[in-house]
Protein backbone atom coordinates (compact mmCIF):
# COMPACT_ATOMS: atom_id res chain seq x y z
CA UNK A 1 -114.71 -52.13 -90.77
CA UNK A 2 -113.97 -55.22 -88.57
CA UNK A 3 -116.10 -55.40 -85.48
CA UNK A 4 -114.05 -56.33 -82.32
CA UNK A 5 -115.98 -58.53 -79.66
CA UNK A 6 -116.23 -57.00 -76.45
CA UNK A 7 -113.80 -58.44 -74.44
CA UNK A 8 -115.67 -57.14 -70.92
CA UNK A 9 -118.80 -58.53 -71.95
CA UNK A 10 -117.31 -61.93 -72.60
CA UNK A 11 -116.00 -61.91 -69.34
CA UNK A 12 -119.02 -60.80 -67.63
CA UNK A 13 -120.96 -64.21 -69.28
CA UNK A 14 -117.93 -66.72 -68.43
CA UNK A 15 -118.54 -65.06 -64.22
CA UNK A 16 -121.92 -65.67 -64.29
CA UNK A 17 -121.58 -69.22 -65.81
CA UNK A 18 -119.05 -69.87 -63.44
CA UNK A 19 -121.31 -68.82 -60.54
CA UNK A 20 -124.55 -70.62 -61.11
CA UNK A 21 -122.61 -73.83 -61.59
CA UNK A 22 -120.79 -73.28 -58.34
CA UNK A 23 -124.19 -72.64 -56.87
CA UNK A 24 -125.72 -75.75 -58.35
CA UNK A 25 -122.62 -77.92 -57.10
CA UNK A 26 -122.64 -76.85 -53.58
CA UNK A 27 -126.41 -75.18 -52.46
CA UNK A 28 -129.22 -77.05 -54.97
CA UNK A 29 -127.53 -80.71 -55.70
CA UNK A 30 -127.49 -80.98 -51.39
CA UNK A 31 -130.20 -78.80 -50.80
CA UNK A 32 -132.39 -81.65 -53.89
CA UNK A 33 -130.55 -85.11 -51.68
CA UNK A 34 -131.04 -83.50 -47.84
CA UNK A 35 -133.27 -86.41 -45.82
CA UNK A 36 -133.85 -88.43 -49.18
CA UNK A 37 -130.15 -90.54 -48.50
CA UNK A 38 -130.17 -93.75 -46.22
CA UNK A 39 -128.46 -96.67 -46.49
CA UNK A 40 -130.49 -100.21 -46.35
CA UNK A 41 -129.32 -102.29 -44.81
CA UNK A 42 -127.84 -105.32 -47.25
CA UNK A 43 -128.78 -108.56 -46.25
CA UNK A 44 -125.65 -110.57 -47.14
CA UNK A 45 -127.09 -114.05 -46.22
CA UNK A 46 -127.53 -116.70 -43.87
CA UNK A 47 -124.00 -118.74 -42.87
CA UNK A 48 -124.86 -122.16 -41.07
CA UNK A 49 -123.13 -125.57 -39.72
CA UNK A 50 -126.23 -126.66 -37.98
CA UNK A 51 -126.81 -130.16 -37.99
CA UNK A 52 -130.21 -131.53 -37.52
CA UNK A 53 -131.67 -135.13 -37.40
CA UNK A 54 -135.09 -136.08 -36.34
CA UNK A 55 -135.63 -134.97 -33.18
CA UNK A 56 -132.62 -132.56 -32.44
CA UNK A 57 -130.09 -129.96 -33.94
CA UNK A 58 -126.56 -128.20 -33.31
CA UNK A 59 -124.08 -126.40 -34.02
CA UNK A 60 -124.83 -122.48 -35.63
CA UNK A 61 -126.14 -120.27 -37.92
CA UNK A 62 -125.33 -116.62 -38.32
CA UNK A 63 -127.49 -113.92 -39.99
CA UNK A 64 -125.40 -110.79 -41.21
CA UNK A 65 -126.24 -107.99 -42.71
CA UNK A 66 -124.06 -104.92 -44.08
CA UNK A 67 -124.60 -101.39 -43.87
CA UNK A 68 -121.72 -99.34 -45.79
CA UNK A 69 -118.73 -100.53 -44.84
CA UNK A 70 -120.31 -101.68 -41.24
CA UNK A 71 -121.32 -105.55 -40.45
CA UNK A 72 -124.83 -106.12 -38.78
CA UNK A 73 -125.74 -109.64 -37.21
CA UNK A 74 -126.59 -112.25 -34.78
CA UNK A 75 -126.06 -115.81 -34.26
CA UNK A 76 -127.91 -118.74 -33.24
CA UNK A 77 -126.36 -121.41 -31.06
CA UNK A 78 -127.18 -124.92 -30.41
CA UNK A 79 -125.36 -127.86 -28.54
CA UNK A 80 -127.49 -130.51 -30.09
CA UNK A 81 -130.87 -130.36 -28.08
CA UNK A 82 -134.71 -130.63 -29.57
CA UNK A 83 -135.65 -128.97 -32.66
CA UNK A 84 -136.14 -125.27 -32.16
CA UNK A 85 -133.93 -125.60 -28.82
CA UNK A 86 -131.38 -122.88 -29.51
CA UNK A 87 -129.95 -119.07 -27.90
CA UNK A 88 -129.73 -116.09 -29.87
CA UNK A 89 -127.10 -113.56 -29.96
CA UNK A 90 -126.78 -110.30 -31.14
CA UNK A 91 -122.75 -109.18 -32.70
CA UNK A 92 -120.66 -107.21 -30.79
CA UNK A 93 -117.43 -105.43 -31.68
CA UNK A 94 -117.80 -106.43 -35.29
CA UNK A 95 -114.79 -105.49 -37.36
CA UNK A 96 -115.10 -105.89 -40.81
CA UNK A 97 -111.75 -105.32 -43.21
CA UNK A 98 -113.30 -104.75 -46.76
CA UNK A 99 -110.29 -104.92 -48.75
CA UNK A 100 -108.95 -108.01 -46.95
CA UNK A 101 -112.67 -109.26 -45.85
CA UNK A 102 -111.37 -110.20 -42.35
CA UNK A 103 -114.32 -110.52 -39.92
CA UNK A 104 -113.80 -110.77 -36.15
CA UNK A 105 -116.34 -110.25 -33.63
CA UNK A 106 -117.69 -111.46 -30.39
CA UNK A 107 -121.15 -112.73 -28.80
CA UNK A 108 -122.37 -113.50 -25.36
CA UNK A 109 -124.03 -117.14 -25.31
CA UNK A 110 -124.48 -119.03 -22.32
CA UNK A 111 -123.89 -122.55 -22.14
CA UNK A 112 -125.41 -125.00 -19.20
CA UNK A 113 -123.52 -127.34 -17.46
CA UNK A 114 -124.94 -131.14 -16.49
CA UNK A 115 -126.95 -129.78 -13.54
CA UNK A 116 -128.74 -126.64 -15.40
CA UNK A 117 -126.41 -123.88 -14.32
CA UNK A 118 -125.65 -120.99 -16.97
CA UNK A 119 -121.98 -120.42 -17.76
CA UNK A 120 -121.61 -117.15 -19.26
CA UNK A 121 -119.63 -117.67 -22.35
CA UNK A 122 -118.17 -115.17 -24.70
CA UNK A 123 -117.94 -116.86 -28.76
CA UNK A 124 -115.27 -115.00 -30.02
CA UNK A 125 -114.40 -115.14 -33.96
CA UNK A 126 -111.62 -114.04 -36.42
CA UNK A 127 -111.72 -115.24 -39.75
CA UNK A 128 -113.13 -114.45 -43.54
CA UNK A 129 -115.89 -113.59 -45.41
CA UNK A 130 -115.53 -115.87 -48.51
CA UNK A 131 -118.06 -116.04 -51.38
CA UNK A 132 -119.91 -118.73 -50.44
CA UNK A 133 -119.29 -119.35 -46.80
CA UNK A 134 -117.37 -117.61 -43.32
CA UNK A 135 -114.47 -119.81 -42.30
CA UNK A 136 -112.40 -118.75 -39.57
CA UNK A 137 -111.69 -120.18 -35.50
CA UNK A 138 -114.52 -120.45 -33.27
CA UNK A 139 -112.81 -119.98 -29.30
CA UNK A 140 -115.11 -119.61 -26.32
CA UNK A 141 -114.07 -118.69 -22.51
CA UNK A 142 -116.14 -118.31 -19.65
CA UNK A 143 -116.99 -114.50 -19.40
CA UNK A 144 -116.33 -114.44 -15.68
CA UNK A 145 -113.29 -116.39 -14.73
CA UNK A 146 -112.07 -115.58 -18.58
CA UNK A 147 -110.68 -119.55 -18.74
CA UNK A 148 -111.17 -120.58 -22.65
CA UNK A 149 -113.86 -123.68 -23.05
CA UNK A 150 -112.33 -127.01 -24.57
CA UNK A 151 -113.87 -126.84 -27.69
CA UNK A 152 -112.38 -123.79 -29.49
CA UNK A 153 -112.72 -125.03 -32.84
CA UNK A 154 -112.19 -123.99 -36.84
CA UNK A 155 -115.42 -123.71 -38.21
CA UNK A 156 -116.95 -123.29 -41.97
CA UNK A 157 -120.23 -122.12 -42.03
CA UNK A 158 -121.62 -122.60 -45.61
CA UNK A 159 -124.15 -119.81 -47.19
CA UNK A 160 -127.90 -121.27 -47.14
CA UNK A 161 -130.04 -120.44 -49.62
CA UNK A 162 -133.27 -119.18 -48.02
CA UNK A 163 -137.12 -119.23 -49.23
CA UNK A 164 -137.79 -116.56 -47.66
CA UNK A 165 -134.86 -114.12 -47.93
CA UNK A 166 -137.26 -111.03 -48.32
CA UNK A 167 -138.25 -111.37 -45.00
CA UNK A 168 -134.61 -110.66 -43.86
CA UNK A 169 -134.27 -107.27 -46.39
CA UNK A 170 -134.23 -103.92 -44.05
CA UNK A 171 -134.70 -100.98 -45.64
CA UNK A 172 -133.17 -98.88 -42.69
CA UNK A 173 -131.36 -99.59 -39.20
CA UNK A 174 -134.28 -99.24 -36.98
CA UNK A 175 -135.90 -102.44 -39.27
CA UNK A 176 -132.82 -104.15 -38.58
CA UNK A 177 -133.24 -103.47 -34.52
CA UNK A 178 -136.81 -104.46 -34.42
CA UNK A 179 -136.20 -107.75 -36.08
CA UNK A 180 -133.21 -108.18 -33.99
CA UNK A 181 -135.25 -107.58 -31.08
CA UNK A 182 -137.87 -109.63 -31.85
CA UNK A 183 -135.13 -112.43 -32.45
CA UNK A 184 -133.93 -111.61 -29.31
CA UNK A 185 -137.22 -111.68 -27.21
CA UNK A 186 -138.11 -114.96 -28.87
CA UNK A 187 -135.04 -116.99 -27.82
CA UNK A 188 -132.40 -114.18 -26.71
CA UNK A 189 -129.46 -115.39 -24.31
CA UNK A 190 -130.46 -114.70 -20.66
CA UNK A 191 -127.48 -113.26 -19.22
């Protein structure tokens, strides 16, 4: 006699399999990840044109950092005056294409004219990330009266390889604000 496997109880097994995987998929593997996710915050490098001799410097570096698909940064501006004589600026209305690597954004910098007074100049960007550098056109206007500044320019700022590049690794956004900040309170742009 020929014992016939029991069809029900077969059935029974394959349901219960079925269920503790679906529980696994959707309540432990979330439940086991919930609050242990972040993103750091990438530092993707230093990008300068800054030109220094002895006693002064000019031109700018920028400081950007990714998180996901987001761009992070800040720039530093300089129109050739003593050593350490430069604004900082934090990014605004960065937009970052990843599959194209278009990068536009904007920063507020003032400028002074001969007799000390601030101009209130928007920097405004649209270029590309390339592997070792950000190329792209530099244009400036006058944030008030929105008239552009004469020296809109193309500009190639090359990658610079730092000493110190650990000191610029976040682990989180709110590392990234504080060091911003700090950049900020130590030679921010007044506007």
């Amino acid at each position: 006699m020929i014992e016939r496997p029991n069809i029900g109880l077969q059935r029974t097994v394959k349901r219960q399999h079925l269920r503790r995987w679906l529980f696994w998929v959707f309540a432990v593997v979330p439940a086991l990840s919930f609050g242990a996710v972040f993103t750091p915050f990438e530092f993707l490098g230093k990008f300068s044109n800054m030109t220094y001799s002895q006693e002064h410097q000019g031109g700018e570096d920028l400081y950007l950092w990714r998180e996901q698909d987001e761009l992070h940064g800040y720039m530093e501006y300089s129109l050739g005056g003593a050593l350490g004589d430069y604004t900082t600026a934090r990014l605004e209305n960065v937009q970052f294409d990843t599959a194209t690597r278009r990068l536009s954004f904007q920063t507020k910098n003032p400028l002074y004219d001969e007799t000390g007074n601030v101009i209130r100049n928007l920097f405004v960007f649209d270029g590309f990330i390339r592997q070792n550098a950000l190329e792209g056109t530099l244009n400036c206007h006058n944030a008030t009266t929105r008239e552009y500044c004469p020296d809109g320019k193309k500009v190639s700022w090359k990658k610079v390889t730092l000493e110190n590049a650990e000191m610029y690794q976040m682990g989180n956004r709110q590392e990234w604000e504080n060091h911003v900040n700090e950049q900020l309170k130590e030679h921010g742009a007044r506007w």
